[in-house]
N, C-alpha and C. Protein backbone atom coordinates (compact mmCIF):
# COMPACT_ATOMS: atom_id res chain seq x y z
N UNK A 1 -51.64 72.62 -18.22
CA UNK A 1 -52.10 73.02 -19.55
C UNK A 1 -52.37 74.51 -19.56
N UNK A 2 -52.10 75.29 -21.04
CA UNK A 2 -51.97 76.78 -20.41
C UNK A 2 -53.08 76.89 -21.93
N UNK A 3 -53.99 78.17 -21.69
CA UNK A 3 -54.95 78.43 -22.48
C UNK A 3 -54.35 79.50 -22.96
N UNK A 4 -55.07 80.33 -24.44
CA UNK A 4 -54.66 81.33 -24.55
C UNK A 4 -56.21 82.02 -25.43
N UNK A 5 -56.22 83.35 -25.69
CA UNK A 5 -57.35 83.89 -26.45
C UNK A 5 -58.49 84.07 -25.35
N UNK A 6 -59.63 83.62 -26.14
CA UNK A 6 -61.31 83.81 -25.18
C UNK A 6 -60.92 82.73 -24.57
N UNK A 7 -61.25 82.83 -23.11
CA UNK A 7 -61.58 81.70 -22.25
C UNK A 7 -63.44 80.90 -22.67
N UNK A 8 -63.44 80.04 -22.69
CA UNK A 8 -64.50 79.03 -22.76
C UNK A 8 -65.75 79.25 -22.18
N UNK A 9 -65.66 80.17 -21.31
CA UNK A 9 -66.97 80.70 -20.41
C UNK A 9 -67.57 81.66 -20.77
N UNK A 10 -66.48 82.56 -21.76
CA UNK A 10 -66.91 84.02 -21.93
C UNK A 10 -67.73 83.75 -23.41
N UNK A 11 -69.36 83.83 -22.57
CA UNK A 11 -70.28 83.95 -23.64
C UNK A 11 -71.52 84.90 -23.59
N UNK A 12 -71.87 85.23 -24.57
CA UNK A 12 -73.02 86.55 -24.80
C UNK A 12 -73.74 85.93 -23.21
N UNK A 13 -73.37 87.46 -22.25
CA UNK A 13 -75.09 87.22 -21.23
C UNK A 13 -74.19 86.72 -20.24
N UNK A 14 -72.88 86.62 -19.53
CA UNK A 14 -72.45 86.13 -18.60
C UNK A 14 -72.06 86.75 -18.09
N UNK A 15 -72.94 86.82 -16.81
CA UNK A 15 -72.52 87.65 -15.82
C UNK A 15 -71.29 88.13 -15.20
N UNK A 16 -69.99 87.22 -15.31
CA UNK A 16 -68.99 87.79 -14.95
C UNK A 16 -67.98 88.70 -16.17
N UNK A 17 -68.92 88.91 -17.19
CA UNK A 17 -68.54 89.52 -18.29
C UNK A 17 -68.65 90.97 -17.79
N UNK A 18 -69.97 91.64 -16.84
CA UNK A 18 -69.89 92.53 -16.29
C UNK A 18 -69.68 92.87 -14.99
N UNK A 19 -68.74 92.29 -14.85
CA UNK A 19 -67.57 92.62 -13.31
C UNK A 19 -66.38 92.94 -13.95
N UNK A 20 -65.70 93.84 -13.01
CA UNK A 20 -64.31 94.62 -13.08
C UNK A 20 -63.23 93.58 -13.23
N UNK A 21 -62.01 93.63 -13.72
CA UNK A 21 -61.41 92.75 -13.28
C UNK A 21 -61.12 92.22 -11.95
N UNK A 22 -61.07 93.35 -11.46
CA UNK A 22 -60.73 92.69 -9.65
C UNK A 22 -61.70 92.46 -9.19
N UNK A 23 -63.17 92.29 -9.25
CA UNK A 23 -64.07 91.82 -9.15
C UNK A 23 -64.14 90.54 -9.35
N UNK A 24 -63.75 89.68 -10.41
CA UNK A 24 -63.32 88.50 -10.92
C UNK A 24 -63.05 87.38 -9.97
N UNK A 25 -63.68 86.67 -9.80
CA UNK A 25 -62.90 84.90 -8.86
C UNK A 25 -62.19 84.92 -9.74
N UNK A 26 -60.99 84.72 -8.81
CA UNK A 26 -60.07 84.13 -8.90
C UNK A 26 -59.75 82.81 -9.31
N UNK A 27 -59.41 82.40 -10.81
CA UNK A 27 -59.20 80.77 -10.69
C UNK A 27 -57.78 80.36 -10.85
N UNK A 28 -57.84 78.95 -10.75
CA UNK A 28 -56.49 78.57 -10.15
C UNK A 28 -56.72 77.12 -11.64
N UNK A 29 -55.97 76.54 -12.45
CA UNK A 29 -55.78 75.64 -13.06
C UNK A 29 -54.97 74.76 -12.19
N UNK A 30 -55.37 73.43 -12.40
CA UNK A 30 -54.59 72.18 -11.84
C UNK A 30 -53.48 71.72 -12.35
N UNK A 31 -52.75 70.94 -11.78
CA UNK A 31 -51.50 70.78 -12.53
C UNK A 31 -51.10 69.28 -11.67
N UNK A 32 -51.02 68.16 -12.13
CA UNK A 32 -50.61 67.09 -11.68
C UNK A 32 -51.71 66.93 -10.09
N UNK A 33 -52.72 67.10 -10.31
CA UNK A 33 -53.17 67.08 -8.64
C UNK A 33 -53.28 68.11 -7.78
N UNK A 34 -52.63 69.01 -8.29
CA UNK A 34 -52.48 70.20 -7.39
C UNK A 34 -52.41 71.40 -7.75
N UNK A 35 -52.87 72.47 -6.95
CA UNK A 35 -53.47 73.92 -7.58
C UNK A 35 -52.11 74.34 -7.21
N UNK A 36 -51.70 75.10 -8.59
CA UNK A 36 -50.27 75.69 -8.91
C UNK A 36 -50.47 76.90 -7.72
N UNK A 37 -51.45 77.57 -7.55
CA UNK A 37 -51.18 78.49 -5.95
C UNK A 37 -51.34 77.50 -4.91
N UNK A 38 -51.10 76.44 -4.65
CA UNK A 38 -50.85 75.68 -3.42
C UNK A 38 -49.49 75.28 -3.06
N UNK A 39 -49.28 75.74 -1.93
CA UNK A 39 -48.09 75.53 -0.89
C UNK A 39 -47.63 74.20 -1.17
N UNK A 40 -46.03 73.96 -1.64
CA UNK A 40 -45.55 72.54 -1.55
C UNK A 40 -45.54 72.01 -2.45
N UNK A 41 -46.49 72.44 -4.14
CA UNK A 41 -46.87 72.25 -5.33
C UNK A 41 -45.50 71.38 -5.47
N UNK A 42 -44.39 71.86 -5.29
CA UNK A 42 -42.73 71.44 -5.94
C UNK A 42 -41.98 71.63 -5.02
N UNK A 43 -40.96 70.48 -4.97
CA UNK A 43 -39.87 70.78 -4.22
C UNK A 43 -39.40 71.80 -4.30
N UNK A 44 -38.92 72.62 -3.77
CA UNK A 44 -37.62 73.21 -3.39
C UNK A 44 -36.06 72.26 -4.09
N UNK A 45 -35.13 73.04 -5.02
CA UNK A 45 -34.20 72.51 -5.69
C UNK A 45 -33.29 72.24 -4.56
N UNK A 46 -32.97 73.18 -3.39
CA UNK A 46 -32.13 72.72 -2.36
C UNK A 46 -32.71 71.69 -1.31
N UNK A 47 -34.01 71.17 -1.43
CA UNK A 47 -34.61 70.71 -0.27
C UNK A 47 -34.22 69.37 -0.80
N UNK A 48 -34.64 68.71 -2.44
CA UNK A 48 -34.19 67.52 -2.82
C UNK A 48 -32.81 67.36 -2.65
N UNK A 49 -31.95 68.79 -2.94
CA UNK A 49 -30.31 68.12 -2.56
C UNK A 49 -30.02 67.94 -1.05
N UNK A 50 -30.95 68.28 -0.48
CA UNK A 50 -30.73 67.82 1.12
C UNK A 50 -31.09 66.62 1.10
N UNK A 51 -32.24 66.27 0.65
CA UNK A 51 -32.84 64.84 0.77
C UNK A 51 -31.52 63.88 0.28
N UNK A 52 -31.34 64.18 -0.79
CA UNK A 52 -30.24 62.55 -1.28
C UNK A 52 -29.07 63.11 -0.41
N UNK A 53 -28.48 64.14 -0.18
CA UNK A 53 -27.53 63.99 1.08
C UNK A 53 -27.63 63.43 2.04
N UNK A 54 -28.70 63.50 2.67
CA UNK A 54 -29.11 62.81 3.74
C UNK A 54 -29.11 61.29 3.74
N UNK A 55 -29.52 61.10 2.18
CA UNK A 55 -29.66 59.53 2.36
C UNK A 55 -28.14 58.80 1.81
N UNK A 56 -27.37 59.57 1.19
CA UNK A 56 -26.43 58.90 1.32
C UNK A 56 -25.59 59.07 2.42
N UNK A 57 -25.43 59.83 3.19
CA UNK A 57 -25.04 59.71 4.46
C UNK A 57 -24.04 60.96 5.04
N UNK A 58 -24.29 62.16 3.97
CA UNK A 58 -23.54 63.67 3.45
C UNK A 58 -23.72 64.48 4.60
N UNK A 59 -23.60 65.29 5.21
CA UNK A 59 -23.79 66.52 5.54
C UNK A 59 -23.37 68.09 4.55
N UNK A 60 -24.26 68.63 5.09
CA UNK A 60 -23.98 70.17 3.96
C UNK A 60 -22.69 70.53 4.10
N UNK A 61 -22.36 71.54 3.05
CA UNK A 61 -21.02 72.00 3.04
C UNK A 61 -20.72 72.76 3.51
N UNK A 62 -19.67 72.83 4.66
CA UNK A 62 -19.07 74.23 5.60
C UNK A 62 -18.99 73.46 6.77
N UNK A 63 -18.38 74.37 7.69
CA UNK A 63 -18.83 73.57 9.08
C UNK A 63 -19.71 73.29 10.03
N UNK A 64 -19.10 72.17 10.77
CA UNK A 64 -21.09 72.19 11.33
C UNK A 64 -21.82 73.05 12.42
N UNK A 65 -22.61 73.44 12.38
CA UNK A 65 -23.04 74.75 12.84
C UNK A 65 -23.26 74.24 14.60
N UNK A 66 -23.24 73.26 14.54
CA UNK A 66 -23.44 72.97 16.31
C UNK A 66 -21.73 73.59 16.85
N UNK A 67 -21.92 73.83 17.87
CA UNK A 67 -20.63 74.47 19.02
C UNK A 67 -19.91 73.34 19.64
N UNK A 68 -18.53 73.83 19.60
CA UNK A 68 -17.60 72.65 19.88
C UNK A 68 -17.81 71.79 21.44
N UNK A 69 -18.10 72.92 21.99
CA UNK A 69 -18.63 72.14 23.47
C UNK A 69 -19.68 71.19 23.67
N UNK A 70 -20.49 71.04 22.14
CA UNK A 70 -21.17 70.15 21.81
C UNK A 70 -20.55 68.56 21.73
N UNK A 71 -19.26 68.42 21.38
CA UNK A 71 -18.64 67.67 21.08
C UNK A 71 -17.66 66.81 21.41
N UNK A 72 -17.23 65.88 21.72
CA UNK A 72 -16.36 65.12 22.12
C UNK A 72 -14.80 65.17 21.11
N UNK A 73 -14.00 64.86 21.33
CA UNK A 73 -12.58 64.09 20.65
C UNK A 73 -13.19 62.95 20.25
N UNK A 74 -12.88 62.71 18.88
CA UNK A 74 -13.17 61.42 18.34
C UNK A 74 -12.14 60.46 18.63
N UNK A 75 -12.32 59.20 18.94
CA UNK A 75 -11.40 58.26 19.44
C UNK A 75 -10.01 57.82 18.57
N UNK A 76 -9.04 58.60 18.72
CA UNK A 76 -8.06 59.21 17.48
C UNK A 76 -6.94 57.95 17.90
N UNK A 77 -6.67 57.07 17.05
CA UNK A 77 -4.99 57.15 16.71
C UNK A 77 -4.29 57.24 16.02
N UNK A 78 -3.07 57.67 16.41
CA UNK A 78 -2.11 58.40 15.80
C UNK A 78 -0.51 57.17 15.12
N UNK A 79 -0.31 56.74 14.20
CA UNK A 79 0.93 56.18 14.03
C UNK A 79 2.11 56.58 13.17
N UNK A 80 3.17 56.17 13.21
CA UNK A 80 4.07 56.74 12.06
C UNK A 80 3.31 55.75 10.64
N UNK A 81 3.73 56.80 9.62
CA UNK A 81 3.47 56.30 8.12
C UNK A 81 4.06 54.85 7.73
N UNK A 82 4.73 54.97 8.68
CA UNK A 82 5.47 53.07 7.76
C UNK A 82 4.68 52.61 8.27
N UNK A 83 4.54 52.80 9.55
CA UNK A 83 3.73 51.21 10.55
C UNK A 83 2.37 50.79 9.95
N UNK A 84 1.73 52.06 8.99
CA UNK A 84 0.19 51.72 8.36
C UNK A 84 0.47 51.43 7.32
N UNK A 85 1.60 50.77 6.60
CA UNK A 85 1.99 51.23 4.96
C UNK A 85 1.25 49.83 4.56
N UNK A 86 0.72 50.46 3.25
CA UNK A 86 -0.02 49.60 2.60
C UNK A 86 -0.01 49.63 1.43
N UNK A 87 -1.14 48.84 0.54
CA UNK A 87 -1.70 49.26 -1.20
C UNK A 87 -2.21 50.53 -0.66
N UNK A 88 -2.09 51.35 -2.17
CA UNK A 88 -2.72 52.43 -1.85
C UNK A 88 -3.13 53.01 -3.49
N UNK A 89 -4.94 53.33 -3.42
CA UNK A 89 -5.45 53.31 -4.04
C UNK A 89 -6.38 54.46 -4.60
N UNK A 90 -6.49 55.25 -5.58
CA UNK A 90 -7.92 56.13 -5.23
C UNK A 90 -8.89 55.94 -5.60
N UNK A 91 -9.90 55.53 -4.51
CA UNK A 91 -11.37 55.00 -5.25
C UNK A 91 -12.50 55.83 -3.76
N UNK A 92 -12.52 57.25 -4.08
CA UNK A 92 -13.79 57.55 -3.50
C UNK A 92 -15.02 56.88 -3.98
N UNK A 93 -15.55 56.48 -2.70
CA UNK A 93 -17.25 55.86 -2.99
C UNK A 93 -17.94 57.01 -1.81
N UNK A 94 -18.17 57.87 -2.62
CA UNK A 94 -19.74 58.90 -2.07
C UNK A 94 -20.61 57.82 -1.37
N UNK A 95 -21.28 56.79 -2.15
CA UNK A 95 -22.43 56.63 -2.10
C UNK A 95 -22.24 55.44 -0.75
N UNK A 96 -21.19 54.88 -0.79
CA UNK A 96 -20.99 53.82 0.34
C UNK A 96 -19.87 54.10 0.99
N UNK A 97 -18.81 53.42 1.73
CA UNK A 97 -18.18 53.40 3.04
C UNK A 97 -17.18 54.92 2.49
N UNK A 98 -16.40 55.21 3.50
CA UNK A 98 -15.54 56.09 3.51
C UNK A 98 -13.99 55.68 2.77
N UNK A 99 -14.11 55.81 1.58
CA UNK A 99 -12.79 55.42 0.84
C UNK A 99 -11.73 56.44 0.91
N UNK A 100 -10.46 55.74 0.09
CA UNK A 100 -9.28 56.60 0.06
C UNK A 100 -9.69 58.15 -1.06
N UNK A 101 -8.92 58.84 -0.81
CA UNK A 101 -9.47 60.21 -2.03
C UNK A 101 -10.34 61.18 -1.63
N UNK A 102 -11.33 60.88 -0.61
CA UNK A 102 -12.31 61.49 0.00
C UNK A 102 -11.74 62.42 1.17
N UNK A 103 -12.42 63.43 1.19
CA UNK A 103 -12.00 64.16 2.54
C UNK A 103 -13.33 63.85 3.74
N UNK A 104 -12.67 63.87 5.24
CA UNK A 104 -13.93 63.32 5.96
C UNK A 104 -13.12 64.63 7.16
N UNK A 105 -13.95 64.92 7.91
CA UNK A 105 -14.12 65.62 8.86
C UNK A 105 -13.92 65.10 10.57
N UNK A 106 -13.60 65.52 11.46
CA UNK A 106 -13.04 64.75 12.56
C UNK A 106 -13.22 66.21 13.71
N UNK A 107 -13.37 65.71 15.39
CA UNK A 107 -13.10 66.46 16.22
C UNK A 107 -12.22 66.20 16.53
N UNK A 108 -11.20 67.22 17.19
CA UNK A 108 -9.78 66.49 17.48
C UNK A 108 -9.44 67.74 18.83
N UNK A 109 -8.44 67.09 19.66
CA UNK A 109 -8.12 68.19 20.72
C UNK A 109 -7.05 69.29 20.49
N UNK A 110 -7.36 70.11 19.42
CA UNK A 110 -6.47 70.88 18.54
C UNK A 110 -5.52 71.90 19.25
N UNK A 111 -6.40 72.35 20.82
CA UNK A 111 -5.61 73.18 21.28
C UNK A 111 -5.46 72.62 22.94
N UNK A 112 -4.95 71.41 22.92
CA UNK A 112 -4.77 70.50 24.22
C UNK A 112 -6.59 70.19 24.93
N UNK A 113 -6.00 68.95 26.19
CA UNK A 113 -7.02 68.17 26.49
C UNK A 113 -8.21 69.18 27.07
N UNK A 114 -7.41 70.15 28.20
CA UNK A 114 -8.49 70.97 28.63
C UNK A 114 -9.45 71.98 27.96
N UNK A 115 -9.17 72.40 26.50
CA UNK A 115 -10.02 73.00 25.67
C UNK A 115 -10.88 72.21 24.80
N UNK A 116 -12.05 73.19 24.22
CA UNK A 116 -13.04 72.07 23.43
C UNK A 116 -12.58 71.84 22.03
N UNK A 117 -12.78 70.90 21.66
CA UNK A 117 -12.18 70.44 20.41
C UNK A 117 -12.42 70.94 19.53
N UNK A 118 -11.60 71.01 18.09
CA UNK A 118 -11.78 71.75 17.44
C UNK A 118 -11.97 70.50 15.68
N UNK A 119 -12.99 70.92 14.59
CA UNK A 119 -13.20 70.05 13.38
C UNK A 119 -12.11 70.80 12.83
N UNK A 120 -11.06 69.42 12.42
CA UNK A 120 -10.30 69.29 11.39
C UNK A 120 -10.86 68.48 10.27
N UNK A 121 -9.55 68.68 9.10
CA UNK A 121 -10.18 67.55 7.97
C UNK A 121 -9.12 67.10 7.57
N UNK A 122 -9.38 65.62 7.47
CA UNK A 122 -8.52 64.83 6.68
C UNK A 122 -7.97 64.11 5.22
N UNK A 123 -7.73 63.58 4.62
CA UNK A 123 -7.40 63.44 3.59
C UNK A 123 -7.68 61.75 3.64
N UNK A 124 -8.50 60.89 3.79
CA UNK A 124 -8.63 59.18 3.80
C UNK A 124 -7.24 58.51 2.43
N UNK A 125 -6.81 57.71 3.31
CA UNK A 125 -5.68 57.19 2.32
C UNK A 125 -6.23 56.08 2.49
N UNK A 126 -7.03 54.99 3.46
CA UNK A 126 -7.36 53.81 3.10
C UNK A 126 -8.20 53.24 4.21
N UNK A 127 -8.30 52.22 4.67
CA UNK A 127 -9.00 51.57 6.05
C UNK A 127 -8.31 50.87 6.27
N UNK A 128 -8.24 50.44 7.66
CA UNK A 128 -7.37 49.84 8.81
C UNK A 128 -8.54 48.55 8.98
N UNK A 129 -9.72 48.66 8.57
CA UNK A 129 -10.50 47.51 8.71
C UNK A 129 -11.83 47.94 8.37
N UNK A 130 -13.13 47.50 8.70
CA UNK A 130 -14.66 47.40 8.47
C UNK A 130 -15.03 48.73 9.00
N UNK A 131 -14.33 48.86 10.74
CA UNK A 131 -14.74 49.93 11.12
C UNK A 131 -14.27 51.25 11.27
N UNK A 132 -12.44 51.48 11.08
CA UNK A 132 -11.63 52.33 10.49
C UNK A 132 -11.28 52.72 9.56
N UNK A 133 -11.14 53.96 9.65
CA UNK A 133 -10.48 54.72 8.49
C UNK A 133 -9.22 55.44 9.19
N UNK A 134 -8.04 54.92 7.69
CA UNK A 134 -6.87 55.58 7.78
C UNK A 134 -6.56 57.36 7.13
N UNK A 135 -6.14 58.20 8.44
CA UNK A 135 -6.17 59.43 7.00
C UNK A 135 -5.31 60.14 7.85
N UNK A 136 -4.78 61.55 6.63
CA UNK A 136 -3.41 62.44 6.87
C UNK A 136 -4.40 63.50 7.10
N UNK A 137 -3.95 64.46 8.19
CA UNK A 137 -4.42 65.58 8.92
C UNK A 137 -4.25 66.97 7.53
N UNK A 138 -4.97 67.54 7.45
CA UNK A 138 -4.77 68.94 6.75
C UNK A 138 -4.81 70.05 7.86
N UNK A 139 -4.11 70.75 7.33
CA UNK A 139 -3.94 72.28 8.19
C UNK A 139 -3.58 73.53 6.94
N UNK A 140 -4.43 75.24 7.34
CA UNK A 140 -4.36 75.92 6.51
C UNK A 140 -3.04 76.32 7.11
N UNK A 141 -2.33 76.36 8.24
CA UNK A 141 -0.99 76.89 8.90
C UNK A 141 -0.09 77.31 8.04
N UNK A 142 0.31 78.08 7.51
CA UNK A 142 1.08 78.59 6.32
C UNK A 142 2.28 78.09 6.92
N UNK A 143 2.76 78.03 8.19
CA UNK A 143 4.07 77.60 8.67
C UNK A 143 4.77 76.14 7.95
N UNK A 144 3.99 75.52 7.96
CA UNK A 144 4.03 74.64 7.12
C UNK A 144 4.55 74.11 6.04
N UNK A 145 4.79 74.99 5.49
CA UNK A 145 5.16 75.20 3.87
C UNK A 145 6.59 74.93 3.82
N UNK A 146 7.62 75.29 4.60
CA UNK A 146 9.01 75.34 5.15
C UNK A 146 9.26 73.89 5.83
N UNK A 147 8.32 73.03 5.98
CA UNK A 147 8.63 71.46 7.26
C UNK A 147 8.28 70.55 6.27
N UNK A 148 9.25 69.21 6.33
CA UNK A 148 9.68 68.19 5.61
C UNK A 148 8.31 67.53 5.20
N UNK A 149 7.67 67.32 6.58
CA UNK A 149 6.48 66.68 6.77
C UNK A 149 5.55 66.76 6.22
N UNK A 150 5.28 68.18 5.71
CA UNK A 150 3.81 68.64 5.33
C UNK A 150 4.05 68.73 3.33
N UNK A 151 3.17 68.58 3.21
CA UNK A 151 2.87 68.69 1.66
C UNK A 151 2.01 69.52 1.15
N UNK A 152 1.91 70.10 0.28
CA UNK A 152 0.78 71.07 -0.14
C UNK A 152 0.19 70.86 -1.09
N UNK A 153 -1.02 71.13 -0.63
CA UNK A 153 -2.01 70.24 -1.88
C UNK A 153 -2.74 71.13 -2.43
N UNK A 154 -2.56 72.69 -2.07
CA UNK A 154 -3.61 73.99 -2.77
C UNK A 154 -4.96 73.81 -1.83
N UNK A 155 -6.09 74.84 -2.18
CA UNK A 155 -7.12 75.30 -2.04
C UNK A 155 -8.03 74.05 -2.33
N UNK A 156 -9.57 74.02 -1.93
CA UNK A 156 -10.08 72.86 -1.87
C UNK A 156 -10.94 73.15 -0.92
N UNK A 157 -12.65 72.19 -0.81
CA UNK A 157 -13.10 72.31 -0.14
C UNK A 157 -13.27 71.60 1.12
N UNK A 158 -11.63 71.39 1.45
CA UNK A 158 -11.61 71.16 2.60
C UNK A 158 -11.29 72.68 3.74
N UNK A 159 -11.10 73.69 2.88
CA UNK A 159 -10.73 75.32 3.81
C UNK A 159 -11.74 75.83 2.66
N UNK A 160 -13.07 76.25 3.44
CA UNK A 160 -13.68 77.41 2.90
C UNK A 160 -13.06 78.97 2.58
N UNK A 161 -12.10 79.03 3.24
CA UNK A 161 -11.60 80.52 2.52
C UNK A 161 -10.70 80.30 1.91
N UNK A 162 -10.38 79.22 0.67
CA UNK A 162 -10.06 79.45 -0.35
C UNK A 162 -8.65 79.54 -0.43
N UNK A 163 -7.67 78.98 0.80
CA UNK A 163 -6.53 79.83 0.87
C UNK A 163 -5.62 78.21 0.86
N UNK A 164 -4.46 77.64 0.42
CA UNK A 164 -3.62 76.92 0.40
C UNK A 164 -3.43 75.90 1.57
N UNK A 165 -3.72 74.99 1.86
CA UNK A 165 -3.80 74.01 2.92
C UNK A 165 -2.36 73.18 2.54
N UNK A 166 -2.36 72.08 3.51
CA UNK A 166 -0.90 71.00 3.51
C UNK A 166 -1.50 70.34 4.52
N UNK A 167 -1.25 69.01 4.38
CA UNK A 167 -1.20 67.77 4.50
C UNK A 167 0.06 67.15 5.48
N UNK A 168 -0.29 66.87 6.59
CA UNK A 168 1.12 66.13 6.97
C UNK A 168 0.85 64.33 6.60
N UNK A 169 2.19 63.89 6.21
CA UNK A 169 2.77 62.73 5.36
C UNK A 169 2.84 61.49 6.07
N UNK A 170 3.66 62.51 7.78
CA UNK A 170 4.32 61.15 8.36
C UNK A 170 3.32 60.48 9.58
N UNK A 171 2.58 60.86 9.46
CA UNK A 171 1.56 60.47 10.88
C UNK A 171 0.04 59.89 10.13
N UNK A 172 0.01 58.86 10.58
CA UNK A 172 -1.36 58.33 9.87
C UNK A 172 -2.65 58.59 11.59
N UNK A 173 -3.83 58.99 10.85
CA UNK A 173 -4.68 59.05 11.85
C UNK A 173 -5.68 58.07 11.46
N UNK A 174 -5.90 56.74 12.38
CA UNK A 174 -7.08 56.32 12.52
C UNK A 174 -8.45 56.47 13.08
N UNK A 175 -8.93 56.17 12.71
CA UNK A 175 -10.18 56.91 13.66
C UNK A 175 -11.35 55.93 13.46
N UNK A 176 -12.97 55.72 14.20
CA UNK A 176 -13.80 54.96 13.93
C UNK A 176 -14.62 55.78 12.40
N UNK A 177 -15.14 55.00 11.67
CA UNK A 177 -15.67 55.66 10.45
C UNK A 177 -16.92 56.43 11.05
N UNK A 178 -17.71 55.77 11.70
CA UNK A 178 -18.92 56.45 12.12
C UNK A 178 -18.33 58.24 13.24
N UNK A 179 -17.22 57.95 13.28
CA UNK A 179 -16.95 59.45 14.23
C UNK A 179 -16.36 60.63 13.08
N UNK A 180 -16.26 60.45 11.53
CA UNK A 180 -16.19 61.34 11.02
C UNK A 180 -16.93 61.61 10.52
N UNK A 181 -17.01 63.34 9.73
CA UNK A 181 -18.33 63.81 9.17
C UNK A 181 -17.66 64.17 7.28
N UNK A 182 -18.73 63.53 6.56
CA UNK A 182 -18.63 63.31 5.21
C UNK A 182 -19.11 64.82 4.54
N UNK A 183 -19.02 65.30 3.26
CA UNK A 183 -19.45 65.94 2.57
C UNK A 183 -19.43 65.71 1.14
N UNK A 184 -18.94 65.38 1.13
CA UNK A 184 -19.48 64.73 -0.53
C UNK A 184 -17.93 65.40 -1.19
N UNK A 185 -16.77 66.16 -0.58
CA UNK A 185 -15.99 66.36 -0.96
C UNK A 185 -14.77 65.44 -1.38
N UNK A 186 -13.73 65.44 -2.44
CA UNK A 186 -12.98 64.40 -2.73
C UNK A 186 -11.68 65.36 -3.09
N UNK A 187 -10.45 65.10 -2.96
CA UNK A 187 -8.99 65.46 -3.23
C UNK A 187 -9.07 64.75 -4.52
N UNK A 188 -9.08 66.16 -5.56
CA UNK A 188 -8.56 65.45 -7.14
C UNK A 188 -7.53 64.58 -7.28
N UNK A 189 -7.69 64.05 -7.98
CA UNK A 189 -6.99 62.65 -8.13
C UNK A 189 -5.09 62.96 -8.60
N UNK A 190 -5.42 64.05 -9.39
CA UNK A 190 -3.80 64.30 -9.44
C UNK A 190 -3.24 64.96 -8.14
N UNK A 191 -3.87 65.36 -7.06
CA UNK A 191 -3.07 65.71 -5.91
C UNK A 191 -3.50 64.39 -5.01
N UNK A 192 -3.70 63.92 -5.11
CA UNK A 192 -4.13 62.41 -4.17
C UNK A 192 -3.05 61.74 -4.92
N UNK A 193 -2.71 61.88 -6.20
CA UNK A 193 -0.78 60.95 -6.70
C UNK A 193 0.09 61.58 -5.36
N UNK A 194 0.19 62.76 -5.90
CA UNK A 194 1.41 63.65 -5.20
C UNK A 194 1.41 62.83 -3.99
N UNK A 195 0.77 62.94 -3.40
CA UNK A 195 0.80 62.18 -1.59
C UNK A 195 1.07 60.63 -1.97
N UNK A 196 0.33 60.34 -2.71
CA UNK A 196 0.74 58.91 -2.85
C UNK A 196 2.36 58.52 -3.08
N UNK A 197 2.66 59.15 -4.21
CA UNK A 197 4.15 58.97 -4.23
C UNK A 197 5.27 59.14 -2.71
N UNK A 198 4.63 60.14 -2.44
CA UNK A 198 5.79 60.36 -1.32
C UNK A 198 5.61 59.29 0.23
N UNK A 199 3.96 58.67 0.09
CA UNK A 199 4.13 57.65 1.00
C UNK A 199 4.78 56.64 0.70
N UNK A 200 4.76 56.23 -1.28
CA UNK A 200 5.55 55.18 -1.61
C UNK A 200 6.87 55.05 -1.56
N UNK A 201 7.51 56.36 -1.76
CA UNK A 201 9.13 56.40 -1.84
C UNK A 201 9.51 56.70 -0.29
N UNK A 202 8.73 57.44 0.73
CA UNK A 202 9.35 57.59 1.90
C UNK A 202 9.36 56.22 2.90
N UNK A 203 7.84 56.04 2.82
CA UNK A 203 7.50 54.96 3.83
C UNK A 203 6.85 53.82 3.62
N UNK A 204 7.46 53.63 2.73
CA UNK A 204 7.08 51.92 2.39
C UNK A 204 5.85 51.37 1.62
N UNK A 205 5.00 52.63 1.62
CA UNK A 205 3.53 52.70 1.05
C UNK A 205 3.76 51.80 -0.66
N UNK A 206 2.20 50.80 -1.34
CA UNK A 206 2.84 50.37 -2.81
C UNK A 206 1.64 50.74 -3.37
């Protein structure tokens, strides 16, 4: 509640009528329980978007700040596109399991076994079961652009610098769901067709 004019105290003969202003106690009005100069009064706007990230099962956006030597290879396999061909659908669910449409995050042995792995991101096209997820590898590799395989799907927050990524088509990666890392990011639905089509007309995908 906010006052305005004479405050309620200020009456003929009161002593703090003759003190300086900075002389003055200091008062503090309440507000729901708590003195608006008290620490913690209100969330923090980024602290609640951490909170429901957290609880739906998100990590922040960018990469993750722990060091790759932190990390293992996630238990990866690799098949041709027919052998996984399936329905294929786009229904990201943020809030529950890892659906098709969604981008999910992965360690992978990017520059052979003896180096530390490096986070790629994938593109989820579907699940292999309860505890897998099926998905196509992204790379910013401009080389790319020129090979049968790869598709280009533009900029996205799966490459923080903003620069043109691609998708390879013919290799499906499975992986356990709990070994990738989520962000709340999703492949718009008109470039999640594009891929779709070309799994349907190349490899058997419906």
């Amino acid at each position: 509640m906010f006052f305005s004019g004479l405050k309620a105290h200020e009456k003929a003969g009161d002593p703090e009528q003759d003190l300086s202003r900075s002389q003055r106690p200091r008062r503090r009005f309440f507000l729901g329980g708590r003195s608006r100069g008290s620490r913690g009064s209100t969330d923090h706007p980024k602290d609640t978007l951490k909170t429901l990230r957290d609880r739906l099962g998100l990590t922040e956006i960018g990469p993750a700040e722990d060091s790759a030597e932190d990390h293992e290879s996630a238990p990866i396999m690799a098949f041709p596109a027919d052998e996984k061909a399936r329905a294929l659908a786009y229904a990201p669910d943020i809030d529950g399991q890892v659906e098709a449409g969604e981008i999910a995050w992965l360690w992978v042995p990017a520059y052979g076994p003896d180096k530390p792995p490096a986070e790629r991101a994938m593109v989820v096209v579907g699940r292999a079961n309860r505890e897998d997820v099926l998905g196509l590898l992204i790379s910013p590799e401009q080389c790319h652009d020129e090979e049968h395989n790869w598709l280009a799907i533009g900029p996205g927050g799966w490459n923080p610098s903003g620069e043109t990524c691609w998708v390879r088509v013919d290799k499906v990666i499975q992986v356990p769901e709990h070994s990738v890392r989520r962000q709340g990011v999703l492949l718009p639905e008109a470039r999640f067709d594009r891929i779709a089509r070309v799994l349907r007309s190349r490899f058997g995908w419906v």
